[in-house]
PDB file of N, CA and C in Angstrom:
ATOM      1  N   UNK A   1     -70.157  88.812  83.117  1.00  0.00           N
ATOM      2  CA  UNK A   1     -69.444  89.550  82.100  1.00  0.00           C
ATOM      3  C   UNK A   1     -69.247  88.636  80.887  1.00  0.00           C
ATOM      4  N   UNK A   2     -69.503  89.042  79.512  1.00  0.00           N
ATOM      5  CA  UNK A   2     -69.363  88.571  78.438  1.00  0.00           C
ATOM      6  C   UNK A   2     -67.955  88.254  78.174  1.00  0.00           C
ATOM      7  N   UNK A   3     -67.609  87.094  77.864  1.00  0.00           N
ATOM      8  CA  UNK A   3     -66.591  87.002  77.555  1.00  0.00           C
ATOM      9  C   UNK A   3     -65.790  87.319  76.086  1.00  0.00           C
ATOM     10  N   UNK A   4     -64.811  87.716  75.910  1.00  0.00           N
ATOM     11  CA  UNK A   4     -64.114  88.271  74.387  1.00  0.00           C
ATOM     12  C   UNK A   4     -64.436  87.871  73.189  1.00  0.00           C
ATOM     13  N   UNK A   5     -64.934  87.828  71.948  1.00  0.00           N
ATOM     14  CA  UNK A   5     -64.636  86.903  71.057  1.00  0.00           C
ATOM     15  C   UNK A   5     -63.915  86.422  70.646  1.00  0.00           C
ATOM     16  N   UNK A   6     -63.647  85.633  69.835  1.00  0.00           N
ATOM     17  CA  UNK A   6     -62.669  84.938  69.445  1.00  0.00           C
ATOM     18  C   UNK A   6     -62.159  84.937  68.017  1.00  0.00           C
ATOM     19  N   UNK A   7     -63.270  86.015  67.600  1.00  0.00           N
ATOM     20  CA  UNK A   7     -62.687  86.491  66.099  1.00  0.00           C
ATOM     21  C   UNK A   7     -62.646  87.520  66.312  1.00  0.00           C
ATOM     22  N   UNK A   8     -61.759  88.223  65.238  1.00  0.00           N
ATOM     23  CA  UNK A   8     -61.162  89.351  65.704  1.00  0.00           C
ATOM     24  C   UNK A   8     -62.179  90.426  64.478  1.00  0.00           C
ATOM     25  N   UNK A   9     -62.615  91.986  65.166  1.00  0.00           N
ATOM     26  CA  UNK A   9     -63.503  92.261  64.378  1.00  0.00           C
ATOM     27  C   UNK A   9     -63.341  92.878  63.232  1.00  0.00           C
ATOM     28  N   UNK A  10     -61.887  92.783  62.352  1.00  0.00           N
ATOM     29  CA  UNK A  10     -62.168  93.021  61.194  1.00  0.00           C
ATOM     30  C   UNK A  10     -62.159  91.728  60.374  1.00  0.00           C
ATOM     31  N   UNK A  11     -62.241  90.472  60.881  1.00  0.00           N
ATOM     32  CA  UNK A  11     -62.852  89.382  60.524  1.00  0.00           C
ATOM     33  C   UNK A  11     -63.941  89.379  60.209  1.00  0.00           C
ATOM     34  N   UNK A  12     -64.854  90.237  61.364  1.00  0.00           N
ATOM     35  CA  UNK A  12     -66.039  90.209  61.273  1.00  0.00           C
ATOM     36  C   UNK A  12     -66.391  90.462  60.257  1.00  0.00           C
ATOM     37  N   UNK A  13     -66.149  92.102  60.091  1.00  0.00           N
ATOM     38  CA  UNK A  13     -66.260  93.314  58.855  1.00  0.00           C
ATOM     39  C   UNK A  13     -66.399  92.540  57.754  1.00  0.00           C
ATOM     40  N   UNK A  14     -65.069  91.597  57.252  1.00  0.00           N
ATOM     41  CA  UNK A  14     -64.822  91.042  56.006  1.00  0.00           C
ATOM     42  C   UNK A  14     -65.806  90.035  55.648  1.00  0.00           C
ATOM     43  N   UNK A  15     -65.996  89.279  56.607  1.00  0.00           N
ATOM     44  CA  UNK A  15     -66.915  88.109  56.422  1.00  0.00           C
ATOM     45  C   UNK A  15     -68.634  88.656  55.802  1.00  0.00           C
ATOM     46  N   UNK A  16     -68.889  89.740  57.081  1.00  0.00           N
ATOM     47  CA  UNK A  16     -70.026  90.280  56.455  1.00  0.00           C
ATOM     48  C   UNK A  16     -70.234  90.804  55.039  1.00  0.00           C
ATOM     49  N   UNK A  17     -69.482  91.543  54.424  1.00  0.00           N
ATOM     50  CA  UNK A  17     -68.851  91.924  53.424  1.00  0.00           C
ATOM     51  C   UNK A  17     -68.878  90.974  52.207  1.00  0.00           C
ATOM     52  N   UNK A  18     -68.212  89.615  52.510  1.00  0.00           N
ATOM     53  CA  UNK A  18     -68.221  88.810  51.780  1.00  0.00           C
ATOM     54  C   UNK A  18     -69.797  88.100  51.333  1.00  0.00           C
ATOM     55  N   UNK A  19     -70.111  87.862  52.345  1.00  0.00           N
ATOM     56  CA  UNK A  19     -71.626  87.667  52.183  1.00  0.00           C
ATOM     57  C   UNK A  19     -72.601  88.445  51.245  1.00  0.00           C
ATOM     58  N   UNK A  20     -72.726  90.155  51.670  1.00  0.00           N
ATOM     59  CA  UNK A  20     -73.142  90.591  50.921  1.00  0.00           C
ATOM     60  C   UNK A  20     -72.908  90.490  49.389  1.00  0.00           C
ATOM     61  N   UNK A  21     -71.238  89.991  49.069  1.00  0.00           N
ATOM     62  CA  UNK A  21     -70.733  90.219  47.580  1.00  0.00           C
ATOM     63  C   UNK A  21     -71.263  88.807  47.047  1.00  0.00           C
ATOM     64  N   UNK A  22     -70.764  87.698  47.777  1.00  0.00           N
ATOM     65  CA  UNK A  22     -71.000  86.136  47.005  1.00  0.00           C
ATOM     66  C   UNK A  22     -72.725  85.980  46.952  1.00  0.00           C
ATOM     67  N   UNK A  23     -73.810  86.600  48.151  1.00  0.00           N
ATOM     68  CA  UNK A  23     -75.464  86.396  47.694  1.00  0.00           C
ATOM     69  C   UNK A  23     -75.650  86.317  46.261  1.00  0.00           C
ATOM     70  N   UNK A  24     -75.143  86.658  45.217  1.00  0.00           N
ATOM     71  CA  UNK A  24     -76.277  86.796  44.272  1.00  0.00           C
ATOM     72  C   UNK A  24     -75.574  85.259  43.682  1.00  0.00           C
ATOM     73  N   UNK A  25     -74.600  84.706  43.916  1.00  0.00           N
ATOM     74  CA  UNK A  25     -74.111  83.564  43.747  1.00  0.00           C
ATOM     75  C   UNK A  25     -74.892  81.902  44.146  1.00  0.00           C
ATOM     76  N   UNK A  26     -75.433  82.508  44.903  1.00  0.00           N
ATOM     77  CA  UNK A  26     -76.037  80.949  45.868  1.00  0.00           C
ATOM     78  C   UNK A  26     -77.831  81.326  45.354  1.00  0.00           C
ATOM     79  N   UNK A  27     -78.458  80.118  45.798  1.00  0.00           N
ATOM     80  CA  UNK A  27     -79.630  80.409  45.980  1.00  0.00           C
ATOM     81  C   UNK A  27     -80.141  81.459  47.265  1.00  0.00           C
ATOM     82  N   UNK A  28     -79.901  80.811  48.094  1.00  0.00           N
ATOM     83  CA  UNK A  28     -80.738  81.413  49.712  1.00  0.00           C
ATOM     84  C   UNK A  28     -79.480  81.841  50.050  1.00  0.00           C
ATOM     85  N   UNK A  29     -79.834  83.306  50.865  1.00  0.00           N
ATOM     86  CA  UNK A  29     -78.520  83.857  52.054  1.00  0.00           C
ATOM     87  C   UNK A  29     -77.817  83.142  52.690  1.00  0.00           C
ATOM     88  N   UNK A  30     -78.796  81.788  53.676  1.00  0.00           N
ATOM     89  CA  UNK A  30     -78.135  81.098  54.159  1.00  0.00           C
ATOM     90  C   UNK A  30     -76.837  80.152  54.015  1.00  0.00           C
ATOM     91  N   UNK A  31     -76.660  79.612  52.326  1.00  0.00           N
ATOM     92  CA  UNK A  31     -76.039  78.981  51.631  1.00  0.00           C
ATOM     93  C   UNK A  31     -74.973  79.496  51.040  1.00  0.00           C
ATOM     94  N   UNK A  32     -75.244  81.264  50.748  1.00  0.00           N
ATOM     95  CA  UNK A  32     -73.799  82.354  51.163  1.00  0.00           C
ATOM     96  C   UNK A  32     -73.270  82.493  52.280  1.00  0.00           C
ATOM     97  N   UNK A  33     -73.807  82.556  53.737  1.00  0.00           N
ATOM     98  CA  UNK A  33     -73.663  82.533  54.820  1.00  0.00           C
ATOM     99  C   UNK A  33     -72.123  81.398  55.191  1.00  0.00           C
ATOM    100  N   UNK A  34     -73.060  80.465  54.441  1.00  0.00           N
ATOM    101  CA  UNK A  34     -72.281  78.637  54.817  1.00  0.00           C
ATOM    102  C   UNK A  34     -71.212  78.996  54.215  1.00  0.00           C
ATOM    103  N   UNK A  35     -70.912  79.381  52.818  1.00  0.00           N
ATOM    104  CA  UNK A  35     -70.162  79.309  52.096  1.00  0.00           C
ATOM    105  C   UNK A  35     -68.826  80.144  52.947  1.00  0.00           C
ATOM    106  N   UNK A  36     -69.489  81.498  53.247  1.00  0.00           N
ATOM    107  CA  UNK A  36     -68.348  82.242  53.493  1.00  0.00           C
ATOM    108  C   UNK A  36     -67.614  81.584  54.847  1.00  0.00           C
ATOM    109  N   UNK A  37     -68.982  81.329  55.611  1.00  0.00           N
ATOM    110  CA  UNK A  37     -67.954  81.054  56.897  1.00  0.00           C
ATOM    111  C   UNK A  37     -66.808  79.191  56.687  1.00  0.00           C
ATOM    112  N   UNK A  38     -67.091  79.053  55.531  1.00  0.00           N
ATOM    113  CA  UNK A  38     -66.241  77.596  55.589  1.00  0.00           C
ATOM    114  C   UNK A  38     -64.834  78.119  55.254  1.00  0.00           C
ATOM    115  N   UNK A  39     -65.279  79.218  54.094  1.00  0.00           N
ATOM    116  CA  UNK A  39     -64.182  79.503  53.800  1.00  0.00           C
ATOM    117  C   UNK A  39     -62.993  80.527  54.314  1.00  0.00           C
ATOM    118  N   UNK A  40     -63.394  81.150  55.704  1.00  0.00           N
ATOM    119  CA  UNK A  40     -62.826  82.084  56.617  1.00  0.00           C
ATOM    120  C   UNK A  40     -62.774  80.913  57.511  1.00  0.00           C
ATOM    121  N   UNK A  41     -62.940  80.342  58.013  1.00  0.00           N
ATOM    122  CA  UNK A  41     -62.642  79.190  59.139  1.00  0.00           C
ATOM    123  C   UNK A  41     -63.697  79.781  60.206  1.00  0.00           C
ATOM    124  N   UNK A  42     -64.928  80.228  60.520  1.00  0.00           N
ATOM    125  CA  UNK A  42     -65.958  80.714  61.005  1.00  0.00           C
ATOM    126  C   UNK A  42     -66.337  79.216  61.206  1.00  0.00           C
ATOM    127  N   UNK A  43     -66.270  79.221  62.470  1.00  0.00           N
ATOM    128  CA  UNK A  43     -66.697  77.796  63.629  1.00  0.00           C
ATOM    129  C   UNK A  43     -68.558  77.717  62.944  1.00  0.00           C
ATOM    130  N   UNK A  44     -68.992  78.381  63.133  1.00  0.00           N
ATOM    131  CA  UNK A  44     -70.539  78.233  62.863  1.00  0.00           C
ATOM    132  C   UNK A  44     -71.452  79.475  62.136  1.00  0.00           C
ATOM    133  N   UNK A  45     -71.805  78.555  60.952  1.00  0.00           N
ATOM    134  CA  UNK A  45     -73.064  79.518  60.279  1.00  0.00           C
ATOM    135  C   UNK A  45     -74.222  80.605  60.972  1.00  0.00           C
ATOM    136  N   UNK A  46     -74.717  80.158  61.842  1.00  0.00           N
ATOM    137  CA  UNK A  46     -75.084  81.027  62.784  1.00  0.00           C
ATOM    138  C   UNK A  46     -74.491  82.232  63.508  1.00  0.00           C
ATOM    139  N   UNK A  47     -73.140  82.067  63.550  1.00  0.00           N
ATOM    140  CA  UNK A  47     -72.394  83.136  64.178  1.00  0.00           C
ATOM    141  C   UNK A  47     -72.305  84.178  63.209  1.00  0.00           C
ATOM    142  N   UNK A  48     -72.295  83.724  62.351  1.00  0.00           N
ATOM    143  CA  UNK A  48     -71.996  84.561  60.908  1.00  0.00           C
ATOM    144  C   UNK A  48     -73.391  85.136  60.531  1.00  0.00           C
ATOM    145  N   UNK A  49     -74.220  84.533  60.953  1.00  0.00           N
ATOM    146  CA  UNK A  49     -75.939  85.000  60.206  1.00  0.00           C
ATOM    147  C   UNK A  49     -76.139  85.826  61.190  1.00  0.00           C
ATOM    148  N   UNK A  50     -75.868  86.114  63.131  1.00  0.00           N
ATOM    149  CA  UNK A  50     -75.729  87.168  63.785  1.00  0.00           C
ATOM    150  C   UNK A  50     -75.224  88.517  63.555  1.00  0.00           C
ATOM    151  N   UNK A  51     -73.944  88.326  63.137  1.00  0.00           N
ATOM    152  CA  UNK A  51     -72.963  89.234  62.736  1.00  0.00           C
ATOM    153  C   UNK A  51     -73.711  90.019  61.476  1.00  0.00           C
ATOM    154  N   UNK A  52     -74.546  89.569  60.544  1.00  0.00           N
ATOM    155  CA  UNK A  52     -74.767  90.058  59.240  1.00  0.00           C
ATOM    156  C   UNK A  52     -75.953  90.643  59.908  1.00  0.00           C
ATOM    157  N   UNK A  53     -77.092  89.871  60.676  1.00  0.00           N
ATOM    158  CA  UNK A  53     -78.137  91.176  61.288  1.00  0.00           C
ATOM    159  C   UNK A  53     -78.208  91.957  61.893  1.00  0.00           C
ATOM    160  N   UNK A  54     -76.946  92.181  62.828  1.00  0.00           N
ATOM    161  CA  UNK A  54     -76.257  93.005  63.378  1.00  0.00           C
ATOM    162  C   UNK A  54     -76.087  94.419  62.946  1.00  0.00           C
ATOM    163  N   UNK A  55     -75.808  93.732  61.638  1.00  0.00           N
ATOM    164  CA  UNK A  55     -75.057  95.219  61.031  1.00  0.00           C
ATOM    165  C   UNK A  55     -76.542  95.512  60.275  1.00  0.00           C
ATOM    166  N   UNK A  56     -77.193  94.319  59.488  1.00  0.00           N
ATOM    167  CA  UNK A  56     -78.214  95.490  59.220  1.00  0.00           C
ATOM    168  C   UNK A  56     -79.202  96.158  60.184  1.00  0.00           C
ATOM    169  N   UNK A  57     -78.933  95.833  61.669  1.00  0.00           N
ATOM    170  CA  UNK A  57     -79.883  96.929  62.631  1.00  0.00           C
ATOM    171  C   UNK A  57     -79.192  97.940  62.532  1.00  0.00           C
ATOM    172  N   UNK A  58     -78.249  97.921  62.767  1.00  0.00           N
ATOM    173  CA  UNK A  58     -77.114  99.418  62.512  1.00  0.00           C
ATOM    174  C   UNK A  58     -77.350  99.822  61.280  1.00  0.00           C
ATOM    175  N   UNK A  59     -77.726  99.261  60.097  1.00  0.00           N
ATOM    176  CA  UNK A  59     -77.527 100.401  59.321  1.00  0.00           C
ATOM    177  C   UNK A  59     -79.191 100.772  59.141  1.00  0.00           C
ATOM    178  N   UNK A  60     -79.906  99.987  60.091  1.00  0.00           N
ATOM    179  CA  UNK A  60     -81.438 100.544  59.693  1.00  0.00           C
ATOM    180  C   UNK A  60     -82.378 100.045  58.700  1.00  0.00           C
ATOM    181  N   UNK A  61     -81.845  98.693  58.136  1.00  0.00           N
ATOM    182  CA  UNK A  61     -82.287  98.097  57.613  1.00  0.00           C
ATOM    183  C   UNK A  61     -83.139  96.703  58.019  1.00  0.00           C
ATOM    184  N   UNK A  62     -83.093  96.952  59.317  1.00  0.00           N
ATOM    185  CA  UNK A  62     -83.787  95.526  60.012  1.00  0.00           C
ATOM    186  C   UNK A  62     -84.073  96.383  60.872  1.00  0.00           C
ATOM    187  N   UNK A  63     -85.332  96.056  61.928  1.00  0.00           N
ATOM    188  CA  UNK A  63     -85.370  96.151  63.203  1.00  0.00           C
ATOM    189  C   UNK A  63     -85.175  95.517  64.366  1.00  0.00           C
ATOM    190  N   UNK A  64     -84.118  96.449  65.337  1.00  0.00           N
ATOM    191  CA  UNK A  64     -83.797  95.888  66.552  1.00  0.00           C
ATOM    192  C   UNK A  64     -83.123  96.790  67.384  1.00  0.00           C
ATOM    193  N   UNK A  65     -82.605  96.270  68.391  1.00  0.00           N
ATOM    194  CA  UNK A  65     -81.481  96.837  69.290  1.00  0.00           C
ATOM    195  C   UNK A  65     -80.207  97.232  68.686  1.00  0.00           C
ATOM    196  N   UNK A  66     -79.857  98.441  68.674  1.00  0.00           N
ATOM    197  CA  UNK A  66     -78.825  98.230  67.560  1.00  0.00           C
ATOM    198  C   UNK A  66     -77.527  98.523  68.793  1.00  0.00           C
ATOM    199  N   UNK A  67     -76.314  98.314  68.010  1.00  0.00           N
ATOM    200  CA  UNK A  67     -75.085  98.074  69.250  1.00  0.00           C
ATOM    201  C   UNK A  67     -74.735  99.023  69.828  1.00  0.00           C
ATOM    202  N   UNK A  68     -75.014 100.232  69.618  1.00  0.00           N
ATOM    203  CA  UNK A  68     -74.746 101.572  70.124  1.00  0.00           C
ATOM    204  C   UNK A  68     -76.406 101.682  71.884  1.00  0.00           C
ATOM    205  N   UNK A  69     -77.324 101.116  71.214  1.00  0.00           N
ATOM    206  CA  UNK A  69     -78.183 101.186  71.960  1.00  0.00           C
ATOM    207  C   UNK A  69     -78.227 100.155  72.945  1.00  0.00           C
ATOM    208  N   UNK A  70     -77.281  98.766  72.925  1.00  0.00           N
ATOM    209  CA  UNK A  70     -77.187  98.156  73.570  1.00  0.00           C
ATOM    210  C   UNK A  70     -75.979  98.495  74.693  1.00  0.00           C
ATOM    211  N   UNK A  71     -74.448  99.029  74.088  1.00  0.00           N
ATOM    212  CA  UNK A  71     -73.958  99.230  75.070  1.00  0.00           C
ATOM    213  C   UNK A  71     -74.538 100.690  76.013  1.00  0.00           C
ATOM    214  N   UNK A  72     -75.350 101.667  75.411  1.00  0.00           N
ATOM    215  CA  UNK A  72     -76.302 102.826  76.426  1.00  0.00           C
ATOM    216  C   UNK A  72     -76.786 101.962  77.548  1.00  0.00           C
ATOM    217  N   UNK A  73     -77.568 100.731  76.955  1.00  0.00           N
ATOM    218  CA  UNK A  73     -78.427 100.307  77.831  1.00  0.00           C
ATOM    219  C   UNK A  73     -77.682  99.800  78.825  1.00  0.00           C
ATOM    220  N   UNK A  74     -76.148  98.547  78.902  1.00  0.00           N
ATOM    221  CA  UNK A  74     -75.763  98.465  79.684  1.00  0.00           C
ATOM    222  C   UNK A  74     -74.853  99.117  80.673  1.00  0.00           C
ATOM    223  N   UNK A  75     -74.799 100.720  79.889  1.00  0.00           N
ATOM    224  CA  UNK A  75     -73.937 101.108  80.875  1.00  0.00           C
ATOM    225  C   UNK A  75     -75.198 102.026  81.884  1.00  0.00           C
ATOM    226  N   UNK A  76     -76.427 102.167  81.414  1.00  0.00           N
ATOM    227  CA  UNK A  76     -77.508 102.521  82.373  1.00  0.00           C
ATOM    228  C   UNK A  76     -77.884 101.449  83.410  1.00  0.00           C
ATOM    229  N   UNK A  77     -78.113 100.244  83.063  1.00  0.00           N
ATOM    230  CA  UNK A  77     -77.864  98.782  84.017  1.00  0.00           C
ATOM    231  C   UNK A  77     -77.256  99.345  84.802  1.00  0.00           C
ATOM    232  N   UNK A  78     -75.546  99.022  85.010  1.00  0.00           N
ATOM    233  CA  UNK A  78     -74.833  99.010  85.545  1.00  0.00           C
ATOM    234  C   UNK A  78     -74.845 100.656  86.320  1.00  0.00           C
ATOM    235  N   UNK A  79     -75.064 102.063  86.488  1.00  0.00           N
ATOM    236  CA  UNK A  79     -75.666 102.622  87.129  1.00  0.00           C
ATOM    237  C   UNK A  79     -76.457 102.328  87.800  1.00  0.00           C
ATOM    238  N   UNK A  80     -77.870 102.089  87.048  1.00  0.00           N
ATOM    239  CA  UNK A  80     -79.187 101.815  88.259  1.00  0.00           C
ATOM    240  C   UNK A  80     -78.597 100.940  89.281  1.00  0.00           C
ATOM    241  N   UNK A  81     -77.721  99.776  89.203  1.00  0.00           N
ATOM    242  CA  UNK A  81     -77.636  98.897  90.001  1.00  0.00           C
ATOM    243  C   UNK A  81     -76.232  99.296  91.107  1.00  0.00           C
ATOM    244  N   UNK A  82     -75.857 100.703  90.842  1.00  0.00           N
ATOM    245  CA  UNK A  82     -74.586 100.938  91.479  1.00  0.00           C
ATOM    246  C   UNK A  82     -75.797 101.830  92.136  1.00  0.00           C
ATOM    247  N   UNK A  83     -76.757 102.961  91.826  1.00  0.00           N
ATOM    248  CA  UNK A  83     -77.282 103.631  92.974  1.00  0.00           C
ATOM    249  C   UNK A  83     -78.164 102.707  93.378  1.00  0.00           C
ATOM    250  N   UNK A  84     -78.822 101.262  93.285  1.00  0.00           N
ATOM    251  CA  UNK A  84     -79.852 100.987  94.296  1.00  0.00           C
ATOM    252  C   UNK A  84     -78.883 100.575  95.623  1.00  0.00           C
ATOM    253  N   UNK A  85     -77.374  99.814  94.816  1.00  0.00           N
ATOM    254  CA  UNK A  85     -76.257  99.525  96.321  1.00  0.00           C
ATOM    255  C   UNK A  85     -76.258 100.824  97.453  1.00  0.00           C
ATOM    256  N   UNK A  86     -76.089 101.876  96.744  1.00  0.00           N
ATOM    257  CA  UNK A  86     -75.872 103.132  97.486  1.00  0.00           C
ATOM    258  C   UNK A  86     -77.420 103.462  98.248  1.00  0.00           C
ATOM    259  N   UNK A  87     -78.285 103.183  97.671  1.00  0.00           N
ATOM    260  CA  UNK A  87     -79.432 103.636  98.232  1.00  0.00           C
ATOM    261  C   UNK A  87     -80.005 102.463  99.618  1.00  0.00           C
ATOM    262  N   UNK A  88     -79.193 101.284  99.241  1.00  0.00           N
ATOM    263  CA  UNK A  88     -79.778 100.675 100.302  1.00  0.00           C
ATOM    264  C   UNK A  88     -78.656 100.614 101.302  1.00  0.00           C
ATOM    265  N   UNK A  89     -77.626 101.246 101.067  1.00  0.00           N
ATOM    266  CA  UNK A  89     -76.498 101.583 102.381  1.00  0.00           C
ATOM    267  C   UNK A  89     -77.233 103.113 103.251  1.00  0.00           C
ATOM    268  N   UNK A  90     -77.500 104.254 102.246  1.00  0.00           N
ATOM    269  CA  UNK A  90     -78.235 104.900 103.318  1.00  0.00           C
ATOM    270  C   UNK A  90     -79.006 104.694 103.920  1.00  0.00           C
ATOM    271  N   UNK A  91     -80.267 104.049 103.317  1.00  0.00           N
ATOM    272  CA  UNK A  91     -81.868 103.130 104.024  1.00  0.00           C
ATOM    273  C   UNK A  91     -81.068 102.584 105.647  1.00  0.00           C
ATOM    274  N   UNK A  92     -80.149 101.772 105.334  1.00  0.00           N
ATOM    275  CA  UNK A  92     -79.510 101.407 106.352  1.00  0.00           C
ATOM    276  C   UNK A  92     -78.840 102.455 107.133  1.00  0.00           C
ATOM    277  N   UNK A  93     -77.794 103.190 106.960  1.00  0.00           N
ATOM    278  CA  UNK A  93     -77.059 103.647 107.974  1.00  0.00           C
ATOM    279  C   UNK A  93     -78.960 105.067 108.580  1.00  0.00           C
ATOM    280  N   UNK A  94     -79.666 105.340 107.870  1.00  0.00           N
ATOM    281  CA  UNK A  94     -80.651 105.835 108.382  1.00  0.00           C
ATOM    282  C   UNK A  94     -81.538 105.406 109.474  1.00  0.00           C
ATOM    283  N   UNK A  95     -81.783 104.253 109.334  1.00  0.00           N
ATOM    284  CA  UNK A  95     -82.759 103.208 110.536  1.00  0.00           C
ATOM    285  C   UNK A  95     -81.728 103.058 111.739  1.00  0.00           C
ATOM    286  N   UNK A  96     -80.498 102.867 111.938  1.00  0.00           N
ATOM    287  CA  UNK A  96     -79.338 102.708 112.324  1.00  0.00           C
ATOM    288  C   UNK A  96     -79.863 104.102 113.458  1.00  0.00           C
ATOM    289  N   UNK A  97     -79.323 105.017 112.363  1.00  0.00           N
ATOM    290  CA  UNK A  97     -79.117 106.530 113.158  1.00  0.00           C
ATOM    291  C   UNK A  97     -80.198 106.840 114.100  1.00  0.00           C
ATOM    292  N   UNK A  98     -81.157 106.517 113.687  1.00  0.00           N
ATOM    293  CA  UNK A  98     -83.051 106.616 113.781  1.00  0.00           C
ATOM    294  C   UNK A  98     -83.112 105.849 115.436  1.00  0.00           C
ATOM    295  N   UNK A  99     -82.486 104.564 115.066  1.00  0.00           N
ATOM    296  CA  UNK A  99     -82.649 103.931 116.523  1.00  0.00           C
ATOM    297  C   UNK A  99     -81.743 104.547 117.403  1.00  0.00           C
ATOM    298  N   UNK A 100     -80.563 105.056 117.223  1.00  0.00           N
ATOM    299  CA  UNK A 100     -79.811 105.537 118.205  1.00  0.00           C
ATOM    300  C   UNK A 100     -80.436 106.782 118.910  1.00  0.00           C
ATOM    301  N   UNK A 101     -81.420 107.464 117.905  1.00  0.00           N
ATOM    302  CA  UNK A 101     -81.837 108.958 118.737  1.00  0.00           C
ATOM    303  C   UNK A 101     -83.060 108.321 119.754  1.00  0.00           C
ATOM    304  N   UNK A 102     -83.708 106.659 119.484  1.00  0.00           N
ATOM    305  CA  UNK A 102     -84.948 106.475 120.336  1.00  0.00           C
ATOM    306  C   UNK A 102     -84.255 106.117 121.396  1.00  0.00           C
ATOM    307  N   UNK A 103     -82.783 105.294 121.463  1.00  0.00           N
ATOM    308  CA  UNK A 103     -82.571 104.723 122.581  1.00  0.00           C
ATOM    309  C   UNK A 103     -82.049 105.981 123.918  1.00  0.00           C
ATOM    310  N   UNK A 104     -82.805 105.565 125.256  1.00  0.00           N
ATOM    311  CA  UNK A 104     -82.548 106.186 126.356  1.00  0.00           C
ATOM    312  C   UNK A 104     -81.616 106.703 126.289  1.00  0.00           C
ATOM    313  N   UNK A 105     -80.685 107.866 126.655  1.00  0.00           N
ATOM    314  CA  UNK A 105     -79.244 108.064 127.074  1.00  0.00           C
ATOM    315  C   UNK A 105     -78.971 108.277 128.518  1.00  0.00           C
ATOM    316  N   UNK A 106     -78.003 107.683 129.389  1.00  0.00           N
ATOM    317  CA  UNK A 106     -77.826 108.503 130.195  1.00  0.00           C
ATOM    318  C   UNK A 106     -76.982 109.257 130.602  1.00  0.00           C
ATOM    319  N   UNK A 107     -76.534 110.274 131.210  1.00  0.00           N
ATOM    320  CA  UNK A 107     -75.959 111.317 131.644  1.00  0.00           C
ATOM    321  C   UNK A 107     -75.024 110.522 132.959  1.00  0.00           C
ATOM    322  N   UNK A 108     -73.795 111.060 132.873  1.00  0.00           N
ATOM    323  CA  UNK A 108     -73.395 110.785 134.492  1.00  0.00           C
ATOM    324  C   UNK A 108     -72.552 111.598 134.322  1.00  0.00           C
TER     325      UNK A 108
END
């Protein structure tokens, strides 16, 4: 299980935000990127350059997994892997049952 972040997400929101507004300021994205996250207290530039492609898969401006399609996907994971448990408890209690009808019985 993923653990929480540690920024809170209208941090996120803003930071991204900010980025988009200060770019035409810097040379390269990256150097808006830097900028903003020094100045929000954003532990690492990278976290911040996630967060910004993030949102442009969501808005359809990049291609990828976008976050709506990622939590689908894991809550389909987490199904498939709840019926293969179930499927291999019947497999079992079936072979189970299966041997009890071969074994002899006797009567007294």
């Amino acid at each position: 299980m993923a653990r929480p972040s540690r920024y809170p997400v209208e941090l996120r929101r803003r930071a991204v935000r900010m980025v988009a507004e200060v770019r035409p300021e810097y040379d390269t994205e990256w150097a808006a990127m830097k900028a903003v996250a020094v100045k929000l207290g954003i532990g690492s530039t990278e976290t911040l350059r996630n967060w910004v492609r993030q949102v442009q898969v969501d808005a359809g401006q990049r291609p990828g997994t976008t976050t709506e399609e990622s939590v689908q996907l894991k809550a389909l994971k987490k199904e498939n892997a709840e019926l293969k448990r179930a499927n291999d408890i019947l497999k079992a209690a079936a072979s189970f049952f299966a041997a009890e009808l071969d074994r002899p019985h006797t009567r007294s």
